[in-house]
Protein backbone atom coordinates (compact mmCIF):
# COMPACT_ATOMS: atom_id res chain seq x y z
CA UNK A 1 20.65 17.64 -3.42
CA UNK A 2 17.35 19.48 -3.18
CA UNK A 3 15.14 17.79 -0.61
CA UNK A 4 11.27 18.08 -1.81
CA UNK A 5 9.52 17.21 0.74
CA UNK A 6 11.48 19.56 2.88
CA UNK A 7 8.12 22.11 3.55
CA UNK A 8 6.17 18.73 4.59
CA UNK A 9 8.64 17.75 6.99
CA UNK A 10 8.44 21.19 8.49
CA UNK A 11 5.13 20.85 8.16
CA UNK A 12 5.16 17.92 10.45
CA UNK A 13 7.80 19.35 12.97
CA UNK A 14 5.40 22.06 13.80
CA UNK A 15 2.33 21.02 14.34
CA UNK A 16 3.89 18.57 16.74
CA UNK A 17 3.48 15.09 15.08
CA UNK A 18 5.02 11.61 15.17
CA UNK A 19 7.74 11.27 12.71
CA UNK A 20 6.53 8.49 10.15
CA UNK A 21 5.71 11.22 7.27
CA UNK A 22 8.63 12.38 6.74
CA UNK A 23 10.70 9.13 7.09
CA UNK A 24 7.91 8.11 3.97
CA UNK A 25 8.70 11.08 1.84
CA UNK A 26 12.50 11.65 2.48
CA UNK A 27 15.07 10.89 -0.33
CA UNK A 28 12.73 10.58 -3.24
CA UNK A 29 15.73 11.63 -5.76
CA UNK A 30 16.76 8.35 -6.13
CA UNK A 31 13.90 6.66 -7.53
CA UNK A 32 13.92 8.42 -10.61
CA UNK A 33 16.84 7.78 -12.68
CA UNK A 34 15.09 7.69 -15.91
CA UNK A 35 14.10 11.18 -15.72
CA UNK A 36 16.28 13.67 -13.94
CA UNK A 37 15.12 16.87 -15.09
CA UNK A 38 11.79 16.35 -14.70
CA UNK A 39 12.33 14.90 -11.52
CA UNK A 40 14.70 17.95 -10.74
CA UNK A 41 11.54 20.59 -11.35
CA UNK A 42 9.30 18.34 -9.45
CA UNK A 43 11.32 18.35 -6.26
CA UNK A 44 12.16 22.01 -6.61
CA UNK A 45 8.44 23.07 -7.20
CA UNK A 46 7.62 20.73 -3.94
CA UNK A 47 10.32 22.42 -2.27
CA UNK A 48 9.11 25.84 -3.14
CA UNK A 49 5.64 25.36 -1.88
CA UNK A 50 4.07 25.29 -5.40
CA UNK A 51 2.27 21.66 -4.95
CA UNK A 52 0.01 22.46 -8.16
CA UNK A 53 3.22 22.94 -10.36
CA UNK A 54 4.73 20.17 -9.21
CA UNK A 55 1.79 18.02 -10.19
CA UNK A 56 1.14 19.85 -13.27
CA UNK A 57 4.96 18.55 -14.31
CA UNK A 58 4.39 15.10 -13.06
CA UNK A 59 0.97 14.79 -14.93
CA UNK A 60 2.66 15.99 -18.29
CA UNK A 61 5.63 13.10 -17.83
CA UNK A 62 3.19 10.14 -17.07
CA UNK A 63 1.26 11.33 -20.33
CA UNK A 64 4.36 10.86 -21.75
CA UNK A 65 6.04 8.01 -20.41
CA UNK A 66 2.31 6.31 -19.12
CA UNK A 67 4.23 2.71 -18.61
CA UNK A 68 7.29 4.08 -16.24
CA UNK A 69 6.53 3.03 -12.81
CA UNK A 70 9.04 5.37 -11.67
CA UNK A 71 7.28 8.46 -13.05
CA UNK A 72 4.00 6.82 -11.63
CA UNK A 73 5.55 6.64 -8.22
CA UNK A 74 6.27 10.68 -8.55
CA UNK A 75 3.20 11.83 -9.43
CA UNK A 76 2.00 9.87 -6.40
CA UNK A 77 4.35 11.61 -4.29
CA UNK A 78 3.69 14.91 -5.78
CA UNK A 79 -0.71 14.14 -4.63
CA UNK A 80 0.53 13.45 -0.99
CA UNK A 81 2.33 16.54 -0.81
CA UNK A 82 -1.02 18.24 -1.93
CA UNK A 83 -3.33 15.87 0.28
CA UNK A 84 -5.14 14.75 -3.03
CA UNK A 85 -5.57 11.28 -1.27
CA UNK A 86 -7.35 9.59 -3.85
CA UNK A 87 -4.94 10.94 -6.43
CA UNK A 88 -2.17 9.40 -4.71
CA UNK A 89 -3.51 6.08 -4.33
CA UNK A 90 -4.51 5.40 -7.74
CA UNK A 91 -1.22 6.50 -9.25
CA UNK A 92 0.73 4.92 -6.60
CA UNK A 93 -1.21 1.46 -6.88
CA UNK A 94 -0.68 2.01 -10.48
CA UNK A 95 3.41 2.56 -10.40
CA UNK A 96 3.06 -0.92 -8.48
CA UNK A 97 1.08 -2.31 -11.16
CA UNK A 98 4.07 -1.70 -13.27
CA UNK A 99 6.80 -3.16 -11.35
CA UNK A 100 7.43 -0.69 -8.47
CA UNK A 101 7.77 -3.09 -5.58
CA UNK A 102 9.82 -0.71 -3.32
CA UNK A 103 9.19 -0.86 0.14
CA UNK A 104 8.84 3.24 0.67
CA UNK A 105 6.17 3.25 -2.96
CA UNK A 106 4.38 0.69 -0.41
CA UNK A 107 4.36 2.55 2.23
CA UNK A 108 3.13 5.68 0.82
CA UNK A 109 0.21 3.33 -1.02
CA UNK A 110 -0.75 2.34 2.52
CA UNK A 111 -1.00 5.48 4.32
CA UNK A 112 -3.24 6.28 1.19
CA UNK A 113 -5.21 3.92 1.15
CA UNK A 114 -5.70 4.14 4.87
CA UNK A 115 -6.58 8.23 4.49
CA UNK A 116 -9.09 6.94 1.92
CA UNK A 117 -11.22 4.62 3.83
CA UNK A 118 -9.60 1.08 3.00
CA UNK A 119 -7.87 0.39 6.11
CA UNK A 120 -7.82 -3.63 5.72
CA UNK A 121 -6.18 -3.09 2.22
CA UNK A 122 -3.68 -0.59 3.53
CA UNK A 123 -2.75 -4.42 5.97
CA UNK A 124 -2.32 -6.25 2.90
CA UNK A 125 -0.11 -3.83 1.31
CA UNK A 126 2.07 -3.38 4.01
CA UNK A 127 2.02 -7.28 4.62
CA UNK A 128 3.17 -8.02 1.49
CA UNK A 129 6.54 -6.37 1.64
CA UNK A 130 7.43 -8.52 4.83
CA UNK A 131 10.03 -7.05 7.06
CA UNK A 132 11.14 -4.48 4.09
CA UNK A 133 9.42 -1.65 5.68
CA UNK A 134 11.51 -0.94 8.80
CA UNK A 135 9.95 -1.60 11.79
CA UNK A 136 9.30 1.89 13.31
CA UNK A 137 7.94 2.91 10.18
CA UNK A 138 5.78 -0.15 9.76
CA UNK A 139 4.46 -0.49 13.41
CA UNK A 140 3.21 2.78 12.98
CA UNK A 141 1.38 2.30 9.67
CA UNK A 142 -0.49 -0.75 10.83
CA UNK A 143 -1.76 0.66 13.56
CA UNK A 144 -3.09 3.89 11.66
CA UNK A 145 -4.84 1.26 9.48
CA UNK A 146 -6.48 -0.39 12.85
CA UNK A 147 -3.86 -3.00 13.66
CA UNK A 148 -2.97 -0.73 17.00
CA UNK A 149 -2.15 -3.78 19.13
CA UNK A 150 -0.17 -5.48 16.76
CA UNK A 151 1.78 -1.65 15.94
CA UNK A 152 2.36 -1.26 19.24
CA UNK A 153 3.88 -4.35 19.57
CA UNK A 154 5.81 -4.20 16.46
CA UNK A 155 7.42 -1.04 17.61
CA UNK A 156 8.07 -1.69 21.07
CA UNK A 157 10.13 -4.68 19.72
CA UNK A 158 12.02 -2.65 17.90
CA UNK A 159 12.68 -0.30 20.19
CA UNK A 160 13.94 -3.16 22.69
CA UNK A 161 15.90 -4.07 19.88
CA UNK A 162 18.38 -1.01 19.66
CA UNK A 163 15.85 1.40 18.17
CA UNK A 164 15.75 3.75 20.32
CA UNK A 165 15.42 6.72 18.20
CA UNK A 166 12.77 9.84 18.99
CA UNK A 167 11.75 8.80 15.32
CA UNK A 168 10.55 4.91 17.40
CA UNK A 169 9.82 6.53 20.14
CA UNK A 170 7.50 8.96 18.77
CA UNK A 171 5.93 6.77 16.33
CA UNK A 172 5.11 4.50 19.30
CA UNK A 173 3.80 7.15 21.31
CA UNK A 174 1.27 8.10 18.55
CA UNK A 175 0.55 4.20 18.33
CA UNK A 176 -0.12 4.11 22.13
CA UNK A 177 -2.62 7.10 21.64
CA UNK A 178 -4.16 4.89 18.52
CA UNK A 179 -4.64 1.86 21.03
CA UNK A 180 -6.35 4.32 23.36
CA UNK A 181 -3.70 3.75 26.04
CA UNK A 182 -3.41 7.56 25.95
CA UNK A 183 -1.05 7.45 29.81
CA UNK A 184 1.44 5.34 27.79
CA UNK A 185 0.99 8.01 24.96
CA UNK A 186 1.71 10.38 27.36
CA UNK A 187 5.09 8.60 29.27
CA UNK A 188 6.15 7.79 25.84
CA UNK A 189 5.69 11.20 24.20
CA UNK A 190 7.08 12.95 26.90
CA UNK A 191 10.53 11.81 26.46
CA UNK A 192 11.20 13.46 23.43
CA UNK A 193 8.91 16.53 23.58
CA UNK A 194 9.40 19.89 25.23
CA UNK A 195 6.83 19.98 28.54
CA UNK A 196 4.83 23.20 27.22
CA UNK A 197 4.07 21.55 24.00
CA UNK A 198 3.15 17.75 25.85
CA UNK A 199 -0.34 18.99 26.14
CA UNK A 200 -0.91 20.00 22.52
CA UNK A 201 0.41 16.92 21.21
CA UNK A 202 -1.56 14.74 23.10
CA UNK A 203 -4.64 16.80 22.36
CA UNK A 204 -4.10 16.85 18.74
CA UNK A 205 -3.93 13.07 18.93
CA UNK A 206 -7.19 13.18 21.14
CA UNK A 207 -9.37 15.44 18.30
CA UNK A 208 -8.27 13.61 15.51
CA UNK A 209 -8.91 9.82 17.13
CA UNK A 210 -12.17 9.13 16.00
CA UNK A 211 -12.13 6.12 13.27
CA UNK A 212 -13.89 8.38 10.76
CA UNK A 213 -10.94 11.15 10.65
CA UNK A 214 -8.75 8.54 9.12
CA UNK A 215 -7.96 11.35 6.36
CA UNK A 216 -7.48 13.94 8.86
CA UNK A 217 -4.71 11.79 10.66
CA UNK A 218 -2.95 10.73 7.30
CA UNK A 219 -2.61 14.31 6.21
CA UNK A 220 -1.93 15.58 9.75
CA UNK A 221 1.25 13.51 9.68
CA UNK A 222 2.27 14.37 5.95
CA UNK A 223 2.18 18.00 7.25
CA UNK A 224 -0.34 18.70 4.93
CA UNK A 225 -3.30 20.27 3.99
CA UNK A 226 -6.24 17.80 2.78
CA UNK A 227 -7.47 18.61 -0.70
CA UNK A 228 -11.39 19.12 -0.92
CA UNK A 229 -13.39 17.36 -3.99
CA UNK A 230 -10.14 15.04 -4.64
CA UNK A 231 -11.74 12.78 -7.48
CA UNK A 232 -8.71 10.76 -8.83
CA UNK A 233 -6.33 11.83 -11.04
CA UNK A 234 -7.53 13.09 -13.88
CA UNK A 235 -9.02 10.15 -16.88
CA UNK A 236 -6.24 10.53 -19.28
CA UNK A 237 -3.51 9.28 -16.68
CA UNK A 238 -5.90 5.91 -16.15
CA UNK A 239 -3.68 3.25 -16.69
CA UNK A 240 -4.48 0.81 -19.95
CA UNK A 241 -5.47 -2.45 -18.18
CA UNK A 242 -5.55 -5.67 -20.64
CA UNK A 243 -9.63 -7.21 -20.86
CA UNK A 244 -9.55 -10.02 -18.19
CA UNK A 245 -11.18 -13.02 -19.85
CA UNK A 246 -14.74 -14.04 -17.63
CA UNK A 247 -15.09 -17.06 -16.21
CA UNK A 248 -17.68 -18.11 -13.57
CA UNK A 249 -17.23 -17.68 -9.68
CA UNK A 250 -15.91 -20.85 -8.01
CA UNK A 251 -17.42 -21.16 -4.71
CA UNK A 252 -15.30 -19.40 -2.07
CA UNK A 253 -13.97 -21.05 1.45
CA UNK A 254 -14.55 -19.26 4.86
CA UNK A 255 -13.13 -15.65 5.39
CA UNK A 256 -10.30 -15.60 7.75
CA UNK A 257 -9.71 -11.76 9.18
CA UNK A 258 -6.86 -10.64 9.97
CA UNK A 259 -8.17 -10.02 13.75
CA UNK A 260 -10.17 -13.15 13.59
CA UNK A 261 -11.07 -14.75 17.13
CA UNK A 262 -8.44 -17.22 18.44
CA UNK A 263 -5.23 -15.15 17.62
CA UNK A 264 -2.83 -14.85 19.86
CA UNK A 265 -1.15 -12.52 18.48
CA UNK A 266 -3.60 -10.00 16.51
CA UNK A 267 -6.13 -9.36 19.67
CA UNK A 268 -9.53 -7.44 18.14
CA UNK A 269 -9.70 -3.78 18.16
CA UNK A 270 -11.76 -1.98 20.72
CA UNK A 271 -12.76 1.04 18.55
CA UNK A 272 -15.04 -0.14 15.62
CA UNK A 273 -13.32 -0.99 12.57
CA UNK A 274 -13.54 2.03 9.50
CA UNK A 275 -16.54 0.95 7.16
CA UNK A 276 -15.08 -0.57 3.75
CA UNK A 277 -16.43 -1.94 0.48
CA UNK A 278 -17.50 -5.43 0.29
CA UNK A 279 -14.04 -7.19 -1.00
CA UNK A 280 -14.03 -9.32 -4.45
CA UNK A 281 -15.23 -13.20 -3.53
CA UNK A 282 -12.00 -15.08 -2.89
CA UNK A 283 -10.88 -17.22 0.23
CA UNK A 284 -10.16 -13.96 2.45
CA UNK A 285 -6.06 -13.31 0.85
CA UNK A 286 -3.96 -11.24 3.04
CA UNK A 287 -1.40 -10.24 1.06
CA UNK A 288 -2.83 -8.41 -1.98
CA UNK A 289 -6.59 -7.00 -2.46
CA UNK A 290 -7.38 -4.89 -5.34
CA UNK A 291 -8.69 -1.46 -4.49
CA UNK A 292 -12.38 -0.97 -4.67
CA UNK A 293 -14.17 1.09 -6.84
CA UNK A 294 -14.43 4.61 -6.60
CA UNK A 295 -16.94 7.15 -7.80
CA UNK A 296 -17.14 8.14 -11.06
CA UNK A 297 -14.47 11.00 -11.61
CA UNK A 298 -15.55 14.43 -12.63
CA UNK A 299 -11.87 15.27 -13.51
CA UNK A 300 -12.31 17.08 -17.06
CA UNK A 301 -10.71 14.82 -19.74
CA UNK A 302 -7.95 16.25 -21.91
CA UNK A 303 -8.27 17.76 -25.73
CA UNK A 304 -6.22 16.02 -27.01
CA UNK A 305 -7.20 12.15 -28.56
CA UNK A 306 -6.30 9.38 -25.98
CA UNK A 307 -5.09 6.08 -27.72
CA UNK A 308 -6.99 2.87 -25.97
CA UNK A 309 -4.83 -0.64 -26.68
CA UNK A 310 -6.44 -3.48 -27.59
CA UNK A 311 -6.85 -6.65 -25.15
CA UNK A 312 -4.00 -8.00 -24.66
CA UNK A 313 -3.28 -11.94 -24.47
CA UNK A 314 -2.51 -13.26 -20.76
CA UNK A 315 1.10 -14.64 -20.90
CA UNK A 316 1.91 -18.16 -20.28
CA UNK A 317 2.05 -19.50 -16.86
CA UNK A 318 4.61 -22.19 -15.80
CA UNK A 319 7.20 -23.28 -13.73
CA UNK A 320 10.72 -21.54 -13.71
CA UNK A 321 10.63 -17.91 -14.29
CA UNK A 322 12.32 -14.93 -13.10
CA UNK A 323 8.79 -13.53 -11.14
CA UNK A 324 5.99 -14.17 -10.39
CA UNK A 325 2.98 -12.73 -9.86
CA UNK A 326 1.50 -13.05 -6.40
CA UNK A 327 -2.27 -13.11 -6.24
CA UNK A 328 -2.81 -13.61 -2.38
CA UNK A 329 -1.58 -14.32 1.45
CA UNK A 330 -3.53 -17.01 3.50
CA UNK A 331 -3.40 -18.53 6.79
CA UNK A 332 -3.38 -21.56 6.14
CA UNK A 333 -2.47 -24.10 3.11
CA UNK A 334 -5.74 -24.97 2.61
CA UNK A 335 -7.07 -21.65 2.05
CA UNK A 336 -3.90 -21.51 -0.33
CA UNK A 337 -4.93 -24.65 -2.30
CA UNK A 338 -8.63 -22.85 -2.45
CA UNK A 339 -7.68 -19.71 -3.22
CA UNK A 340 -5.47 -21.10 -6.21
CA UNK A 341 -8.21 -22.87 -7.50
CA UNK A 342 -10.26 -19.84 -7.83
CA UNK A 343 -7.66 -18.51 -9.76
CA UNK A 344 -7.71 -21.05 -12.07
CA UNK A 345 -11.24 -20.90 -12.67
CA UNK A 346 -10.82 -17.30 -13.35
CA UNK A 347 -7.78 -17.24 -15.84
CA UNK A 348 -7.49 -19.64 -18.62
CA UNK A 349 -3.35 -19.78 -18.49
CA UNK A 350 -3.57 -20.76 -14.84
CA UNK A 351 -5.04 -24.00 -15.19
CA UNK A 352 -3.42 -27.51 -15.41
CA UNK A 353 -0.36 -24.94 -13.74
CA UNK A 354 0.85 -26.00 -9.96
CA UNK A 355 1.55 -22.86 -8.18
CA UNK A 356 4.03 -21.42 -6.58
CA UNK A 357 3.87 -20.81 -2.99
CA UNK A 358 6.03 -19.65 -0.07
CA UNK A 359 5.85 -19.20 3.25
CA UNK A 360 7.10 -16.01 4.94
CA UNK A 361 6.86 -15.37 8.93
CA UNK A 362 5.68 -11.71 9.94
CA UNK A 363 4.92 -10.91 13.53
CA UNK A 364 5.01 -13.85 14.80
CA UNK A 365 2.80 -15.47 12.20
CA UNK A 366 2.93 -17.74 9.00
CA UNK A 367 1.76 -16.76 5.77
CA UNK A 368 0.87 -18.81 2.77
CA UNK A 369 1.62 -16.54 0.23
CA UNK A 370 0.66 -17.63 -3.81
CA UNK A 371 2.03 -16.57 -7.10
CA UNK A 372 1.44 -17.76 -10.63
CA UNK A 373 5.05 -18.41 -11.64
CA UNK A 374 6.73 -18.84 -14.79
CA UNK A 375 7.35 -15.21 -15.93
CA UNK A 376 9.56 -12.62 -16.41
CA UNK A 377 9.32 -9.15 -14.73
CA UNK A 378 6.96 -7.74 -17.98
CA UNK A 379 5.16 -10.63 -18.25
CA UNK A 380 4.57 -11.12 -14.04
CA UNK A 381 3.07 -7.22 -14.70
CA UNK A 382 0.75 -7.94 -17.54
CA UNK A 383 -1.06 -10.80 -15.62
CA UNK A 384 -1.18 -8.29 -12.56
CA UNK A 385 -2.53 -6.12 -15.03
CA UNK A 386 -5.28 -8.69 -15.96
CA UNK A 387 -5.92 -9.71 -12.81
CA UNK A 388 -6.22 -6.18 -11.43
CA UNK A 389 -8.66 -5.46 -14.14
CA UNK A 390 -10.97 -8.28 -12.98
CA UNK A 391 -10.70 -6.22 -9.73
CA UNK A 392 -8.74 -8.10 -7.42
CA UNK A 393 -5.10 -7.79 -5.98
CA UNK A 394 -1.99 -8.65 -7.60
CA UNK A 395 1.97 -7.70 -7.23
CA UNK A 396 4.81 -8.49 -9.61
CA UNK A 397 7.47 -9.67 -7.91
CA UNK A 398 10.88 -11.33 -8.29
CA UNK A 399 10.45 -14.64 -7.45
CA UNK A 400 12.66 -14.97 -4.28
CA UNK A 401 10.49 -12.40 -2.69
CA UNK A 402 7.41 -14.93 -2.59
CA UNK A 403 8.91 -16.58 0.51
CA UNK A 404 11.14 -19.76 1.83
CA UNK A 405 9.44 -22.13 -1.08
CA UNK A 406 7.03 -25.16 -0.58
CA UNK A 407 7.82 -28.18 -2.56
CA UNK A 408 4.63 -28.48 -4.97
CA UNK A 409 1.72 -30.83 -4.72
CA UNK A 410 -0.76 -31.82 -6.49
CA UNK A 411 -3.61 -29.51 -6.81
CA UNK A 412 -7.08 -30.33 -8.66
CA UNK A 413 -7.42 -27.67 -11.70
CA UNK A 414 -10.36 -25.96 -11.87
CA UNK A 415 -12.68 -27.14 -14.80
């Protein structure tokens, strides 16, 4: 089997850095059984070095097949490769708007999203796969995204666990440097890596720690080169979002952050947290966030006549269903109850319906997560798709994956 992310791996090996890239962009073959010989030329372009060809083939099969998440997910894969950052994150976010709830497609969102400025996102993301993401992989990614304390932990539980692979070890050493505890980095790193290249790892690590270099350190560890003047992909690949019907604003409760004061278990940073947008007005959800806004792409649009569909209709909410689609994470059930209510005010077929909600424990912590249920898989992705276009977060989901399930109660509907 051709391995195309081979050169990136290499990539990685040489210039010395933890493991987690590679781990992310290993064994893509099997995602894509729809479309073998596309796939086949992809990998063997990315193997080959040829990172424009390789997109150039995925751009023409999303044109063609613009509703397979699959072929979504590969064109994202084929932008990382490149170190088109932005690229990657919009067609990645957009494979998951179309059913791709894979733990490695969420992975490779998150680093992303973290190399393009939207670290507390990049959290959500990787919160709301749970424990899917294996644990040296996942330690590692929340602390590139500013969770370093909480990485750190993460994978040093794992390794006490039976993990004790360089790949843990390694991924915790980079952690360690992330946290600023650059003598652990050192102890850590030193286990695995040759004496005469100790100093050049840590170094690397040192020049590229600055909060601002976020892009820097996500292409670093793809083994890649970071494209200049990456825009998006180009217009015509946009996926066709259904008109969310307005509604007005219900009043929101009080933010919780992730880090807030009082935690336990999620101490603050010390380094100051990367700059984001100002996120959409709901009762601070931790599991899903749409992405904000970018600049307006310059990407040329193509000759040929793109077909826009018209509005569609939300589906009916209910209970029973196969999915669901989950619109947010709390802390609490209160800011559950809240958030829901929001919802309702916000989408017509939510209201007079009861939620669904389950909780899931991560790290030591309970979350509230909340789905409108009553779906099946196409239907859970065309209210993402609505809710996504009102620009805020949503993942389709079967409906086990919301969590151990909360017997319902009476909630007010929004009027």
């Amino acid at each position: 089997m051709i391995d195309p992310f081979a050169r990136t791996r290499n990539g990685a090996r040489k210039l010395g850095l933890a493991v987690l890239g590679s781990a992310v962009l290993a064994g893509c073959s099997s995602f894509y059984p729809a479309s073998q010989s596309t796939e086949s030329q992809v990998a063997s372009a990315l193997a080959a070095g040829q990172s424009d060809a390789a997109i150039a083939l995925a751009e023409g099969a999303v044109l063609a097949r613009p509703d397979d998440a699959a072929t979504r997910a590969m064109l994202g894969r084929a932008y990382l490769d490149a170190g088109r950052l932005v690229s990657a994150r919009e067609a990645l976010g957009d494979a998951v708007t179309l059913g791709d709830g894979s733990a490695r497609t969420a992975l490779m969102l998150a680093l992303a999203q973290i190399g393009t400025g939207y670290p507390r996102i990049a959290v959500a993301t990787i919160e709301a796969q749970g424990t899917a993401i294996p644990a040296s992989e996942r330690g590692l990614a929340l602390a590139l995204a500013g969770e370093t304390a909480r990485g750190v932990q993460i994978l040093t539980d794992a390794i006490r666990a039976g993990d004790n692979s360089v790949r843990a070890r390694q991924n915790l050493a980079y952690a360690f440097a992330l946290d600023g505890r650059w003598r652990d980095a050192r102890i850590m790193a030193a286990q695995d890596v040759p004496a005469d290249r100790l100093d050049q790892r840590i170094t690397h690590w040192a020049m590229t720690a600055r909060p601002d270099l976020s892009a820097q350190r996500i292409a670093g560890l793809l083994g890649t080169t970071l494209a200049e003047n990456d825009r998006g992909q180009p217009m015509q690949l946009a996926l066709k979002q259904p008109q969310a019907p307005a509604f007005a604003n219900a009043p929101a409760p009080n933010a919780i952050a992730l880090n807030a004061d009082g935690a336990a278990d999620m101490p603050r940073l010390e380094a100051p947290a990367i700059a984001t947008a100002p996120m959409a007005a709901l009762p601070a959800p931790i599991g899903l966030s749409a992405a904000p806004n970018v600049e307006a792409k310059a990407a040329p649009r193509s000759a040929a006549v793109v077909s826009v569909r018209a509005p569609a209709a939300l589906p009916q909410a209910g209970a029973g269903g196969s999915h669901v689609a989950q619109l947010g994470s709390f802390l609490s059930m209160a800011d559950a109850r809240a958030g829901w209510a929001v919802f309702q005010s916000r989408y017509a077929n939510l209201r007079g319906v009861m939620p669904a909600i389950g909780t899931a424990r991560v790290a030591g912590r309970t979350y509230y997560r909340v789905g409108a249920a009553g779906f099946d898989a196409q239907d859970a992705a065309r209210m993402c798709q609505a809710v996504k276009a009102g620009g805020h977060g949503c993942l389709p989901i079967a409906r086990e994956r919301l969590g151990t399930p909360l017997r319902p109660t009476r909630m007010a509907s929004a009027r």
